[in-house]
Protein backbone atom coordinates (compact mmCIF):
# COMPACT_ATOMS: atom_id res chain seq x y z
CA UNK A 1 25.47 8.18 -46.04
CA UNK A 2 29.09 7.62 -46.19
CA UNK A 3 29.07 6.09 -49.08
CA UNK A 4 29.45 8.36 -52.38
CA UNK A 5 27.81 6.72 -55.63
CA UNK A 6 28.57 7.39 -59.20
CA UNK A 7 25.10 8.02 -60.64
CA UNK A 8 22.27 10.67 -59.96
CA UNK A 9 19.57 9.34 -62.48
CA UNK A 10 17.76 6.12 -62.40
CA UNK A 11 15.19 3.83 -63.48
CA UNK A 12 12.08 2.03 -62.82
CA UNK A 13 14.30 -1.32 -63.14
CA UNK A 14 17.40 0.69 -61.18
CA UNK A 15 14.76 0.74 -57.97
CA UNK A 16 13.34 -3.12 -58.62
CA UNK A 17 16.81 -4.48 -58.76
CA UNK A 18 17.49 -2.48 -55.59
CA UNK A 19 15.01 -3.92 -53.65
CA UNK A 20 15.70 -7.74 -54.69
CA UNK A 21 19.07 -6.72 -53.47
CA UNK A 22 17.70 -5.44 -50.20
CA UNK A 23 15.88 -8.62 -49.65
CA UNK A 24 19.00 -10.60 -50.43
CA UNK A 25 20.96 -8.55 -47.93
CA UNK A 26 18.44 -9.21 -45.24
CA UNK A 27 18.85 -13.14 -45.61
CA UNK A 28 22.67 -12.51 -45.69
CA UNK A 29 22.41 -10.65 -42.34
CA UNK A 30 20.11 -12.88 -40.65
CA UNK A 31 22.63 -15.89 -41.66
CA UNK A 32 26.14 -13.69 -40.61
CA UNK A 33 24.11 -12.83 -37.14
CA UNK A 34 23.89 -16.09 -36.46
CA UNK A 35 27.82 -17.56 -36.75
CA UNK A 36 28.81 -18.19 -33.18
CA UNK A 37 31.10 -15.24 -31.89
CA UNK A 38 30.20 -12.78 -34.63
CA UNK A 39 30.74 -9.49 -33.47
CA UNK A 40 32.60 -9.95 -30.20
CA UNK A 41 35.27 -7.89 -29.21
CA UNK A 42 36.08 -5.11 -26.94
CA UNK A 43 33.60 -2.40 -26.44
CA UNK A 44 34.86 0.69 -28.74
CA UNK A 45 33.21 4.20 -28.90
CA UNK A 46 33.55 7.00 -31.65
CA UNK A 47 32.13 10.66 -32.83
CA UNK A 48 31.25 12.62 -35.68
CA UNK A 49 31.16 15.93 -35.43
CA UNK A 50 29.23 18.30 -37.94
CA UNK A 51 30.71 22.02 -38.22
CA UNK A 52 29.46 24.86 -39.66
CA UNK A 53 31.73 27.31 -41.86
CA UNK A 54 31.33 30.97 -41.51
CA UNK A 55 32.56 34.21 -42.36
CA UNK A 56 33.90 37.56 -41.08
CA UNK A 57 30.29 38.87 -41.08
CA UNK A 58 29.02 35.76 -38.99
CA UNK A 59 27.41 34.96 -42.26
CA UNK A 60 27.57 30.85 -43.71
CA UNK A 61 30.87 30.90 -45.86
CA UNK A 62 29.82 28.04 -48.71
CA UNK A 63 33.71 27.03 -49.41
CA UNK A 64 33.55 23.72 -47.49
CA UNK A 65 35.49 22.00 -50.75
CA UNK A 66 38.71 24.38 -50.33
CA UNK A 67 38.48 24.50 -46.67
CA UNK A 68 38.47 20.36 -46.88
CA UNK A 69 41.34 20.54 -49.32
CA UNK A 70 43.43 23.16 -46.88
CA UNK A 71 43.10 20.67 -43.89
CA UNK A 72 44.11 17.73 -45.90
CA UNK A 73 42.87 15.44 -43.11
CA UNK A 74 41.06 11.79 -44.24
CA UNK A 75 38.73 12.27 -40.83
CA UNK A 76 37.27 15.58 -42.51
CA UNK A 77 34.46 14.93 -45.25
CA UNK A 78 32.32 16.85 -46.88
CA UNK A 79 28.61 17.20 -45.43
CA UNK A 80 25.15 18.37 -47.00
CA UNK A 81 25.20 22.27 -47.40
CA UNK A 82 28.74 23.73 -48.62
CA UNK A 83 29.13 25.21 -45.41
CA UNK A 84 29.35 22.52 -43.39
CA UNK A 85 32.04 19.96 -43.12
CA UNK A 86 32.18 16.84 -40.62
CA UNK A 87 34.85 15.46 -38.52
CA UNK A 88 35.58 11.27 -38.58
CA UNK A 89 36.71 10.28 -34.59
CA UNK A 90 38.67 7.36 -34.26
CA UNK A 91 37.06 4.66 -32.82
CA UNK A 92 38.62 4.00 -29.07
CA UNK A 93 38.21 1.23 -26.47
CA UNK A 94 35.72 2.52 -23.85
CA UNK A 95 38.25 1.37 -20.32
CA UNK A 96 40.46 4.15 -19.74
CA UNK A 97 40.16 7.44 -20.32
CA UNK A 98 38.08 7.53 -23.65
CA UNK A 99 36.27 10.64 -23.06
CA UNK A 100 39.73 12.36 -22.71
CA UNK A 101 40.65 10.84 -25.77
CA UNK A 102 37.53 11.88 -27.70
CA UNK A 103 37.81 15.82 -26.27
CA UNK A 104 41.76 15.89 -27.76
CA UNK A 105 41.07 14.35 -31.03
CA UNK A 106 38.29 16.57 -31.46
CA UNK A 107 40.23 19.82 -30.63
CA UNK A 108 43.05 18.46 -32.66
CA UNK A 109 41.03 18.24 -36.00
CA UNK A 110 38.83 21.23 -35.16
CA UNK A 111 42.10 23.23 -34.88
CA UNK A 112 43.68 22.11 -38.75
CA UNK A 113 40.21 23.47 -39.96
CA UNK A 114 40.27 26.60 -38.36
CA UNK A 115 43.64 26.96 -39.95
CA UNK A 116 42.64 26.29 -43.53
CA UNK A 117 39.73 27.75 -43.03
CA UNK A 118 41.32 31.08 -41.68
CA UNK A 119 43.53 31.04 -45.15
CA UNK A 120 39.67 32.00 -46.85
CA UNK A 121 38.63 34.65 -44.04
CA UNK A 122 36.33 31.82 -42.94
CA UNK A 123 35.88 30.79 -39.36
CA UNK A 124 34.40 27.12 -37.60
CA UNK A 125 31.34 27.09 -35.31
CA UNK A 126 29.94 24.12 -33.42
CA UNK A 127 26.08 25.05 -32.75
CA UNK A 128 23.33 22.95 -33.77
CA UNK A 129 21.79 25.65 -36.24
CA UNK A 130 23.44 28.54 -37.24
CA UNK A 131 21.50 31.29 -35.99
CA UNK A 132 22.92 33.99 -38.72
CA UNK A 133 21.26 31.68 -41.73
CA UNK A 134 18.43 33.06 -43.80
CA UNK A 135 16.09 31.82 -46.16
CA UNK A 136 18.41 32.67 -49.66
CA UNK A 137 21.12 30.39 -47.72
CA UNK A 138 19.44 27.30 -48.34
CA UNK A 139 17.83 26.84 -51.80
CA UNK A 140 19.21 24.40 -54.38
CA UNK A 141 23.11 26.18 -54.74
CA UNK A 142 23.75 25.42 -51.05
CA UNK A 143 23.92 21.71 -51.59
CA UNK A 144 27.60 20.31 -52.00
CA UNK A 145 28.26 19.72 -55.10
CA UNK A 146 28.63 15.58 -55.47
CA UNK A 147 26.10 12.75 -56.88
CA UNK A 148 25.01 11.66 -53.36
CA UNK A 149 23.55 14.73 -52.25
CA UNK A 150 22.41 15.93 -55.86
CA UNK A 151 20.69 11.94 -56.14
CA UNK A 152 19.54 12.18 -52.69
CA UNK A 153 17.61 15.69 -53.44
CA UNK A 154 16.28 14.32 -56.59
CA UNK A 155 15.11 11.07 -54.88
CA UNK A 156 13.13 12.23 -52.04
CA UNK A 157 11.48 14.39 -54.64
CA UNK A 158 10.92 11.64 -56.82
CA UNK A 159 8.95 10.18 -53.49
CA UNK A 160 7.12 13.14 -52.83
CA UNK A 161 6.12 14.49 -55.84
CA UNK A 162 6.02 18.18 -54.59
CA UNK A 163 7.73 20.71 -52.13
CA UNK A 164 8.87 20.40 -48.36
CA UNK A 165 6.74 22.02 -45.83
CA UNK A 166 8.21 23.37 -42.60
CA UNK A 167 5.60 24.16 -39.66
CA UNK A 168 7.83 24.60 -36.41
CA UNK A 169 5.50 26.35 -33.28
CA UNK A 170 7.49 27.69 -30.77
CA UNK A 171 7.76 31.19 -29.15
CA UNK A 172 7.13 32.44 -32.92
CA UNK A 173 6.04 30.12 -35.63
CA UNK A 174 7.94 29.49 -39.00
CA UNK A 175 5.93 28.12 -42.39
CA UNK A 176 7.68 27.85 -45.30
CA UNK A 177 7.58 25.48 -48.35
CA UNK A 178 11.46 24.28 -49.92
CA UNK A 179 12.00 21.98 -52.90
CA UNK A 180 15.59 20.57 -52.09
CA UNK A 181 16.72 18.93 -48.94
CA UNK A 182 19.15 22.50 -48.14
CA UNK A 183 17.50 22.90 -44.94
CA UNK A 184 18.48 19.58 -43.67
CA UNK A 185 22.34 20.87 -43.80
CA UNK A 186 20.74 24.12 -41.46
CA UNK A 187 21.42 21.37 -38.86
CA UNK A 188 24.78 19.93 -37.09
CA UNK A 189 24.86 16.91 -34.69
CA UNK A 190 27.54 15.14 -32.41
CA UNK A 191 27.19 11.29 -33.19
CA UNK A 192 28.18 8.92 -30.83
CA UNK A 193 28.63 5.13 -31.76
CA UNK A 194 28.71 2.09 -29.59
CA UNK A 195 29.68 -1.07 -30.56
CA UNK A 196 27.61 -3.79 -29.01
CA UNK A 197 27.53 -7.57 -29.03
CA UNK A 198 25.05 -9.11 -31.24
CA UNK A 199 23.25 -10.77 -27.94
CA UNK A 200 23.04 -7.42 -26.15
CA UNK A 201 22.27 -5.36 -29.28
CA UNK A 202 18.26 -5.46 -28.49
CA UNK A 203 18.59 -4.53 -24.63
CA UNK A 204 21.63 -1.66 -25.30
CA UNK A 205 19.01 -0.34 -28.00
CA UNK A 206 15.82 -0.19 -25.88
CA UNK A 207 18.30 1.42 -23.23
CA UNK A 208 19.74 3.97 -25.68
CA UNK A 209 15.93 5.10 -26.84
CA UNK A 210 15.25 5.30 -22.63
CA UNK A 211 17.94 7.45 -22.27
CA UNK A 212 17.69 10.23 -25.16
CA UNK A 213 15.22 12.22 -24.12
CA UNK A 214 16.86 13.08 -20.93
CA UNK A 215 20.24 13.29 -22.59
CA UNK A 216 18.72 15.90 -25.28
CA UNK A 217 17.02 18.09 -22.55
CA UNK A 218 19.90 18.52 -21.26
CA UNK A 219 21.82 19.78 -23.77
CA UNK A 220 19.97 21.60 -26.11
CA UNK A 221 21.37 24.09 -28.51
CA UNK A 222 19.43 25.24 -31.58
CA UNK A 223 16.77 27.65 -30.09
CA UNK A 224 16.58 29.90 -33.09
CA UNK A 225 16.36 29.57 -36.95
CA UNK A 226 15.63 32.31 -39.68
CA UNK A 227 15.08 34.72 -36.66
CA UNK A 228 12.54 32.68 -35.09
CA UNK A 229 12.70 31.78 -31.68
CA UNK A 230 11.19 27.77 -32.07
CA UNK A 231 11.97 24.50 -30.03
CA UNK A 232 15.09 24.30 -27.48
CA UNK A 233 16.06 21.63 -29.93
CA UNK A 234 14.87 23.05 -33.48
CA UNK A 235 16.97 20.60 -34.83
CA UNK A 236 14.87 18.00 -34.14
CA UNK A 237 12.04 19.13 -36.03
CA UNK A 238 13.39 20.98 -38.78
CA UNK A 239 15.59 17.71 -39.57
CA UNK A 240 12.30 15.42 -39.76
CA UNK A 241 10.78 18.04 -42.16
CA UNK A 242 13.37 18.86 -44.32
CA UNK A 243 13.45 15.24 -45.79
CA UNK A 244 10.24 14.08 -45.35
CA UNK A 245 9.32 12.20 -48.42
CA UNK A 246 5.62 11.54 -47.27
CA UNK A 247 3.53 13.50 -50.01
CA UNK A 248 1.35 16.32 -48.23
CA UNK A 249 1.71 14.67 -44.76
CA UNK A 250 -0.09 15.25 -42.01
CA UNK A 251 0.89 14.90 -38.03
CA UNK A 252 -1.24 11.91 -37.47
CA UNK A 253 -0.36 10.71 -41.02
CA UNK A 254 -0.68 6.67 -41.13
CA UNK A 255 2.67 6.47 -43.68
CA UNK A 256 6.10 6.35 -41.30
CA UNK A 257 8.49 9.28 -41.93
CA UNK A 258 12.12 8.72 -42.66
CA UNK A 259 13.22 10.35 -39.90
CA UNK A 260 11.73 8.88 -36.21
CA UNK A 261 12.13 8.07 -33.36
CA UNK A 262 11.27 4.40 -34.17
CA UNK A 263 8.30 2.53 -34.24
CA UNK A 264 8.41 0.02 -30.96
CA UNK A 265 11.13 -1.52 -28.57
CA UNK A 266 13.47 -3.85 -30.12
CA UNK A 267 12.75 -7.73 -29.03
CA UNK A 268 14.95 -10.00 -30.15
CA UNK A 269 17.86 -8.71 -32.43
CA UNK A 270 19.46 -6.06 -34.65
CA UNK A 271 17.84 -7.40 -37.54
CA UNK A 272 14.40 -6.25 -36.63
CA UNK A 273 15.56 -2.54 -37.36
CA UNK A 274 16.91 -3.18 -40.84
CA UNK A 275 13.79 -5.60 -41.69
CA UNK A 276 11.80 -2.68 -40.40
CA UNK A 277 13.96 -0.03 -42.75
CA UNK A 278 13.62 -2.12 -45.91
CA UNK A 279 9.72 -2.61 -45.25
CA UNK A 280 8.84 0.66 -44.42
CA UNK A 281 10.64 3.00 -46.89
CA UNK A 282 10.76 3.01 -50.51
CA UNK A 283 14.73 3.09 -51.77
CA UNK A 284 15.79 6.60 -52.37
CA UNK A 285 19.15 5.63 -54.15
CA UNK A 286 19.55 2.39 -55.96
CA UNK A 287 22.70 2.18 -56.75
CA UNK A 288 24.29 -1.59 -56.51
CA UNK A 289 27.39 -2.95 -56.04
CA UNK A 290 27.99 -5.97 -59.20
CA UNK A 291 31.36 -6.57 -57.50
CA UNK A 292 29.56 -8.82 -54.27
CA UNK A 293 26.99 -11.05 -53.99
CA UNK A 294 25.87 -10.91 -50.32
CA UNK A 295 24.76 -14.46 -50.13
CA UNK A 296 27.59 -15.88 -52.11
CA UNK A 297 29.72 -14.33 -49.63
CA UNK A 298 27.81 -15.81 -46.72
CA UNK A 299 27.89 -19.29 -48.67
CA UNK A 300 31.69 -18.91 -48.77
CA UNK A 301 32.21 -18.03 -45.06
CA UNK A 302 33.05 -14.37 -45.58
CA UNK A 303 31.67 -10.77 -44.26
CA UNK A 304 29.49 -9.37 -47.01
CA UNK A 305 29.90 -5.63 -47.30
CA UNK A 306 26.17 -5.47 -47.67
CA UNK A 307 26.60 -2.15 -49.96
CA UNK A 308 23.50 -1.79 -50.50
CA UNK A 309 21.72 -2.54 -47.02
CA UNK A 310 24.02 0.20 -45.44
CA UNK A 311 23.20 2.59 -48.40
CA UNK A 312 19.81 2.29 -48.22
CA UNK A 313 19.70 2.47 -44.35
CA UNK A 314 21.74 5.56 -44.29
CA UNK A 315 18.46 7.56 -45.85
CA UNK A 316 16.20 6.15 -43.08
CA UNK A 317 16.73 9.04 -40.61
CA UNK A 318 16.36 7.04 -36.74
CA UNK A 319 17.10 8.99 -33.93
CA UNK A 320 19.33 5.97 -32.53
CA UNK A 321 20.38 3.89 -35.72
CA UNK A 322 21.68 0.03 -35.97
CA UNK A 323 24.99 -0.26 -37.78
CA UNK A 324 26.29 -2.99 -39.28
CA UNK A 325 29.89 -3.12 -40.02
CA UNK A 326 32.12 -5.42 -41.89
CA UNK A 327 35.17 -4.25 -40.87
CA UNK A 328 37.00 -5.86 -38.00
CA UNK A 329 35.33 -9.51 -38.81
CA UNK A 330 31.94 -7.61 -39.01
CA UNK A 331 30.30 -6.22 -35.96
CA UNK A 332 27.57 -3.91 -35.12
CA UNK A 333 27.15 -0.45 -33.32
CA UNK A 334 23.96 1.66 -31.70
CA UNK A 335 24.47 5.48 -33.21
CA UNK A 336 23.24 7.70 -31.00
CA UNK A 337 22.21 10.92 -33.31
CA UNK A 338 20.20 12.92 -31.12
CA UNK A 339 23.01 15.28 -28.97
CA UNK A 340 23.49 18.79 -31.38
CA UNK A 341 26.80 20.09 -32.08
CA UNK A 342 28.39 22.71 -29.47
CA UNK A 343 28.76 24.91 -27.44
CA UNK A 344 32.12 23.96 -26.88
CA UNK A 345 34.15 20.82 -27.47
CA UNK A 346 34.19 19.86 -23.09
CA UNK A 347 30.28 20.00 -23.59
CA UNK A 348 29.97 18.03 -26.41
CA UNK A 349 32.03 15.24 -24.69
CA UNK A 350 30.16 15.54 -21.53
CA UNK A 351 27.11 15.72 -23.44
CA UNK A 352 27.81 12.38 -24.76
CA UNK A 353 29.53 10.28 -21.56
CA UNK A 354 26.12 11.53 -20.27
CA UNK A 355 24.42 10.06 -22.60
CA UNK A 356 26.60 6.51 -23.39
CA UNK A 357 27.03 6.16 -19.50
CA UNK A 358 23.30 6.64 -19.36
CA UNK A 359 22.63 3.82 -21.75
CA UNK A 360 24.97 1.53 -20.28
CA UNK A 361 23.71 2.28 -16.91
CA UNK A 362 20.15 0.88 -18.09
CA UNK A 363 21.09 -2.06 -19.75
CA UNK A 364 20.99 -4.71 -17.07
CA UNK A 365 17.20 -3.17 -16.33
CA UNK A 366 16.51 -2.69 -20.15
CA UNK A 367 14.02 -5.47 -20.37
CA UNK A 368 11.94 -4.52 -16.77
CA UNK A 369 11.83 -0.90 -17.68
CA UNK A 370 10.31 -1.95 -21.89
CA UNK A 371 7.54 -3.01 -19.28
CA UNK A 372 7.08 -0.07 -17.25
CA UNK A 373 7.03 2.83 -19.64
CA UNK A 374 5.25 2.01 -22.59
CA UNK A 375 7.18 3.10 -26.32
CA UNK A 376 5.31 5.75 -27.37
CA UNK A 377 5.98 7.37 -23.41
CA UNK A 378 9.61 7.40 -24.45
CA UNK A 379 9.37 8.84 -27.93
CA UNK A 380 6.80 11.43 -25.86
CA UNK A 381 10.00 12.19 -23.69
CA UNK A 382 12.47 12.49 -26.75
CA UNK A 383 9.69 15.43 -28.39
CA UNK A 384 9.35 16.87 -25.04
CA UNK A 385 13.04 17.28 -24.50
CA UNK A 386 13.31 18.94 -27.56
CA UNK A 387 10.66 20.98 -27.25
CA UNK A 388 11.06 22.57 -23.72
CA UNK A 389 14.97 21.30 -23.03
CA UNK A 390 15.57 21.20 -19.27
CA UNK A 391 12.29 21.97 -18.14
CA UNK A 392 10.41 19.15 -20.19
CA UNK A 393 8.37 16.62 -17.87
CA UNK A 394 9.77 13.41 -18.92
CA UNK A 395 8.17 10.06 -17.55
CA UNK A 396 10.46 7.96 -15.31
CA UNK A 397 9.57 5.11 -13.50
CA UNK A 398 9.58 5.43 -9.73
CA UNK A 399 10.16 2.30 -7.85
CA UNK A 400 7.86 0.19 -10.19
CA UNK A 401 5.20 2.92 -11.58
CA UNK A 402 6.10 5.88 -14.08
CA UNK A 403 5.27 8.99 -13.02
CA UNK A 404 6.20 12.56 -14.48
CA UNK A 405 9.48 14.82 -13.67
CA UNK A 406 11.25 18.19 -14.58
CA UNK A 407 14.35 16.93 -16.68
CA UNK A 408 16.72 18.84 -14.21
CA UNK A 409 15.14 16.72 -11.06
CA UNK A 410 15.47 13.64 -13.19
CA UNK A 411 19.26 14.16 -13.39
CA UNK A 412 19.83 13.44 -9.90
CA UNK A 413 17.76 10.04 -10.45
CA UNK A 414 20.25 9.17 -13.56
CA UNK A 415 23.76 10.87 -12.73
CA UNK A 416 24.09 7.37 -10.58
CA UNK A 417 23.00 5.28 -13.16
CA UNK A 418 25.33 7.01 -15.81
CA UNK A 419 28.29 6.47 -13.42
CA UNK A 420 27.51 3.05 -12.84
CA UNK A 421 27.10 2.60 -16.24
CA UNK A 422 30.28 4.09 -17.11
CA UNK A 423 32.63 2.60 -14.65
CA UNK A 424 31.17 -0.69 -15.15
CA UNK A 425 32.64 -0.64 -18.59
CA UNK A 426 35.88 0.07 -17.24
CA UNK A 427 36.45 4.38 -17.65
CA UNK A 428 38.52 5.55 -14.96
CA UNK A 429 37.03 7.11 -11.81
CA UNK A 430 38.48 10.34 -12.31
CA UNK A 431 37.47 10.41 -15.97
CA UNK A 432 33.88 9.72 -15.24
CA UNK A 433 33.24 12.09 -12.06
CA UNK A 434 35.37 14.96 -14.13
CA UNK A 435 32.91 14.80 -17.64
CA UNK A 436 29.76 13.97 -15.73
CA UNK A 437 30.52 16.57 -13.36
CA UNK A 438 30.18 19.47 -16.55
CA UNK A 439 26.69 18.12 -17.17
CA UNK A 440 25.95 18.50 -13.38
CA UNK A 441 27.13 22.15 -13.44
CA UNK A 442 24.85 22.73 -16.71
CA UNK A 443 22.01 21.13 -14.58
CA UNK A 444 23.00 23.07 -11.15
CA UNK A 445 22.91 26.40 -13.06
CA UNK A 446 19.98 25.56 -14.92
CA UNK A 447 21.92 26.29 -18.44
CA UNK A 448 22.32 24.99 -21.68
CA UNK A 449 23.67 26.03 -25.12
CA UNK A 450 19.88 26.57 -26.34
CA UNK A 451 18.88 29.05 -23.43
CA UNK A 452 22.80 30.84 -23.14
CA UNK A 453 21.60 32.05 -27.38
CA UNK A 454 17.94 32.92 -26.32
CA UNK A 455 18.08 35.11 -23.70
CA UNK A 456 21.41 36.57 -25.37
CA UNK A 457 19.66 37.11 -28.66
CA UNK A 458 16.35 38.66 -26.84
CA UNK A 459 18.48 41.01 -24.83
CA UNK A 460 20.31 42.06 -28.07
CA UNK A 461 16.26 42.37 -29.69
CA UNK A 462 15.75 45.34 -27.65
CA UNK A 463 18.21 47.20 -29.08
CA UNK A 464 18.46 46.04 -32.21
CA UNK A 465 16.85 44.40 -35.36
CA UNK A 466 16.47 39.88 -35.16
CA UNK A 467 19.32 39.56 -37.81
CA UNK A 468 22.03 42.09 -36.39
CA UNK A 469 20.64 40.59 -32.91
CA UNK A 470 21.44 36.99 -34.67
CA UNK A 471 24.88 38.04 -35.72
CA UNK A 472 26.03 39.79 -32.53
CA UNK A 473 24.49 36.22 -30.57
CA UNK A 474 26.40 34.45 -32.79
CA UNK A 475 30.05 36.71 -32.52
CA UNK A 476 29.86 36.15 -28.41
CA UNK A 477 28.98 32.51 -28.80
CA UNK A 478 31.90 31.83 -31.07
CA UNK A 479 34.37 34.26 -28.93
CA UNK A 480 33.25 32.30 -25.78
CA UNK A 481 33.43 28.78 -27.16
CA UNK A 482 36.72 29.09 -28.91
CA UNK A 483 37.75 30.14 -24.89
CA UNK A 484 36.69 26.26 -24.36
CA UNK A 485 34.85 26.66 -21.27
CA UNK A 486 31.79 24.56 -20.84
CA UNK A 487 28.31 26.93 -20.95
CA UNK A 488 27.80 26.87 -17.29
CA UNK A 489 30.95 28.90 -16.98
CA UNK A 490 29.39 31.66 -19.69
CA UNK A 491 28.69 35.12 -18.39
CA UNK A 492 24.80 36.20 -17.98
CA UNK A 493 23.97 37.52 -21.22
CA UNK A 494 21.42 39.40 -19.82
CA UNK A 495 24.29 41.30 -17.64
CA UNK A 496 21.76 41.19 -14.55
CA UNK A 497 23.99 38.98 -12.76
CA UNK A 498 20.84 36.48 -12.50
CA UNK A 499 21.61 32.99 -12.85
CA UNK A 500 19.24 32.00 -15.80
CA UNK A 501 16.89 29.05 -15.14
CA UNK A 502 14.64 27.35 -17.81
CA UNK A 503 11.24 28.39 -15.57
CA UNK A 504 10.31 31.76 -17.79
CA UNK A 505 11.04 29.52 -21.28
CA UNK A 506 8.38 26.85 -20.45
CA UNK A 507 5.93 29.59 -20.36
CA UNK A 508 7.26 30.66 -23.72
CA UNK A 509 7.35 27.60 -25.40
């Protein structure tokens, strides 16, 4: 959805264009996928990171245009809600020490928009959903004001033909009906991209979907919303409602949502995923580019931009997404969307060498394992980890048989796999052992971002009402983070000196 568009209101022959165009893209694809070498080059990682802006009363500050403007940074843009803003990484060759690399750039941008930010008594936070937001934050006035989210609103209205409904169980339960797609900007991600070779796109994919669910459980962080206590990983569900453009759907409805986590294992190639995207889901903004003609491009041995294709695709919510990229000679990159934003920069990193060592770690056994846990076990495993964070029972296979473990016993099982993974691709020894070792203390102590603001924000309950419990949560978490130590160092909220273990939650939850 990086692309901004000039239009917000379209017609009947605006979407029938669009989809001849889709098709056309599709053929262009399948022909540029095929030119021997396309896509080869060195393996290159990057992150976006998705910020929320708030104020001296802990409260969402909606001044993400002047706060943008203050930093005067290209790799800062604009994001759904007007208090949220997202940082661009640079992509970075994955030998060395990219992970160090990642963890400076990210402090170095996050720093220039706490400064212009500071200039408007506004401060950053890095949590997956602000826990101080209420119900008034997020009607229509909270989107950002530009075309693509106004068109995007008006399109997935256009599909549904009525309201949002959001039905999150959890320790409480939240129902609510919205008309605009507000709520989606409730939630902030880390999102990690991989370039991969065209022949190992399929196998990195599969490996990627394997290794989300334990990567999520992990490191959860959006436990509350609107002073509910929900999923470890509310995130996850409030994301898939908020722009669901299925009309009146039901759990077990037959129609595919827009936001998944997929519909079967990749076989053969990237193309299968953007086939699958065009087929499945109705175009939300047609907006074409007259300047290129994908298959005229092809024809004449260049790298179509395929405009529209990557338009269309960025409104079809998957948990891992394929990329295609022209730039560079055209190449193409897994997204891995599922890891939230915070608690603090070192966790986000080690969050996510967790998670891309993981996948890399898998690949070579990518095609045995498709075998040996079935899809719909793994998207089980992603919902589960979500749900219950580092006490969900995930399905693993054991020697040559699946069988079911606690997400913090399962780490031992993967933290080899991850380092193999990692080191095969060339990161330094020490680089590996130091960010993997962060997500080992999280897993030693039994602590992540999601339980650190529940029991904080039920110890505050006690004493005090859910929002003034919310905002006082939300002043440690941000005093503590901006002190950059990872979670597991945090003090016990509950000032009992206990070391705070997921078992009591999964009885909760």
């Amino acid at each position: 959805m990086g692309i901004e568009i000039e239009r917000t209101a379209f017609e009947e022959e605006d979407y029938q264009r669009f989809e001849h165009r889709l098709r056309e893209s599709l053929d262009a694809l399948a022909s540029v996928l095929e030119r021997p070498g396309f896509g080869r080059g060195e393996t290159t990682i990057g992150a976006e990171l998705e910020l929320h802006l708030v104020g001296d009363d802990a409260r969402p500050s909606p001044i993400n245009r002047r706060v943008l403007e203050g930093t005067n940074d290209p790799r800062v843009t604009l994001e759904v809600d007007r208090f949220n803003l997202e940082i661009n990484g640079q992509p970075t060759k994955i030998a060395g020490r990219p992970f160090t690399a990642m963890f400076e750039e990210l402090e170095e941008v996050a720093g220039r928009i706490r400064c212009a930010a500071a200039a408007h008594a506004t401060r950053v936070v890095a949590i997956g959903i602000l826990p101080t937001l209420e119900e008034r934050d997020l009607g229509p006035s909270a989107l950002t004001d530009g075309r693509r989210y106004a068109a995007l609103s008006q399109g997935l209205r256009r599909a549904r033909r009525g309201d949002f409904a959001v039905r999150v169980r959890g320790v409480d339960v939240l129902e609510l009906n919205t008309q605009d797609i507000a709520f989606e900007g409730a939630n902030t991600s880390l999102q990690l991209h991989l370039r991969v070779a065209p022949e190992d796109f399929a196998r990195t994919y599969n490996a990627a979907q394997l290794a989300s669910g334990p990567a999520l459980a992990l490191s959860t962080n959006s436990p509350l919303f609107l002073g509910k206590r929900l999923w470890e990983e509310t995130r996850v569900a409030l994301f898939r409602q908020s722009v669901d453009d299925r009309p009146d759907a039901a759990p077990d409805d037959w129609r595919p949502s827009r936001v998944s986590f997929g519909h079967g294992w990749v076989r053969r190639s990237a193309l299968e995923l953007f086939k699958e995207a065009v087929s499945l889901h109705e175009p939300l903004l047609p907006v074409i580019d007259e300047s290129e003609s994908p298959l005229a491009s092809v024809a004449e041995g260049g790298v179509p931009s395929l405009r529209e294709l990557r338009l269309h695709c960025g409104t079809v919510w998957r948990w891992n997404r394929a990329i295609y990229d022209a730039a560079d000679g055209g190449h193409l990159r897994v997204e891995l969307r599922a890891l939230p934003a915070g608690p603090t920069t070192r966790d986000m990193v080690a969050s996510g060498a967790f998670a891309l060592g993981l996948t890399l770690g898998l690949v070579p056994r990518a095609d045995e394992l498709v075998n040996v846990i079935t899809f719909g076990q793994a998207r089980r495993n992603f919902y589960e980890a979500a749900r219950h964070g580092p006490v969900a029972e995930l399905i693993w296979p054991d020697a040559s048989r699946a069988r079911l473990l606690v997400a913090t016993r399962l780490f031992a099982h993967l933290l080899p796999i991850a380092r193999d993974g990692l080191l095969g691709a060339g990161v330094e020894k020490g680089e590996v052992d130091a960010w993997l070792g962060i997500v080992g203390d999280r897993v030693e102590r039994a602590m992540t971002g999601s339980l650190w603001q529940r029991a904080c924000f039920d110890q505050l309950s006690r004493r005090a009402d859910p929002k003034h419990a919310a905002r006082e949560m939300l002043e440690r978490y941000m005093s503590l983070s901006l002190e950059g130590r990872p979670v597991a160092e945090w003090p016990d909220p509950t000032g009992s000196g206990v070391v705070l273990g997921p078992s009591t939650n999964r009885e909760q939850t």
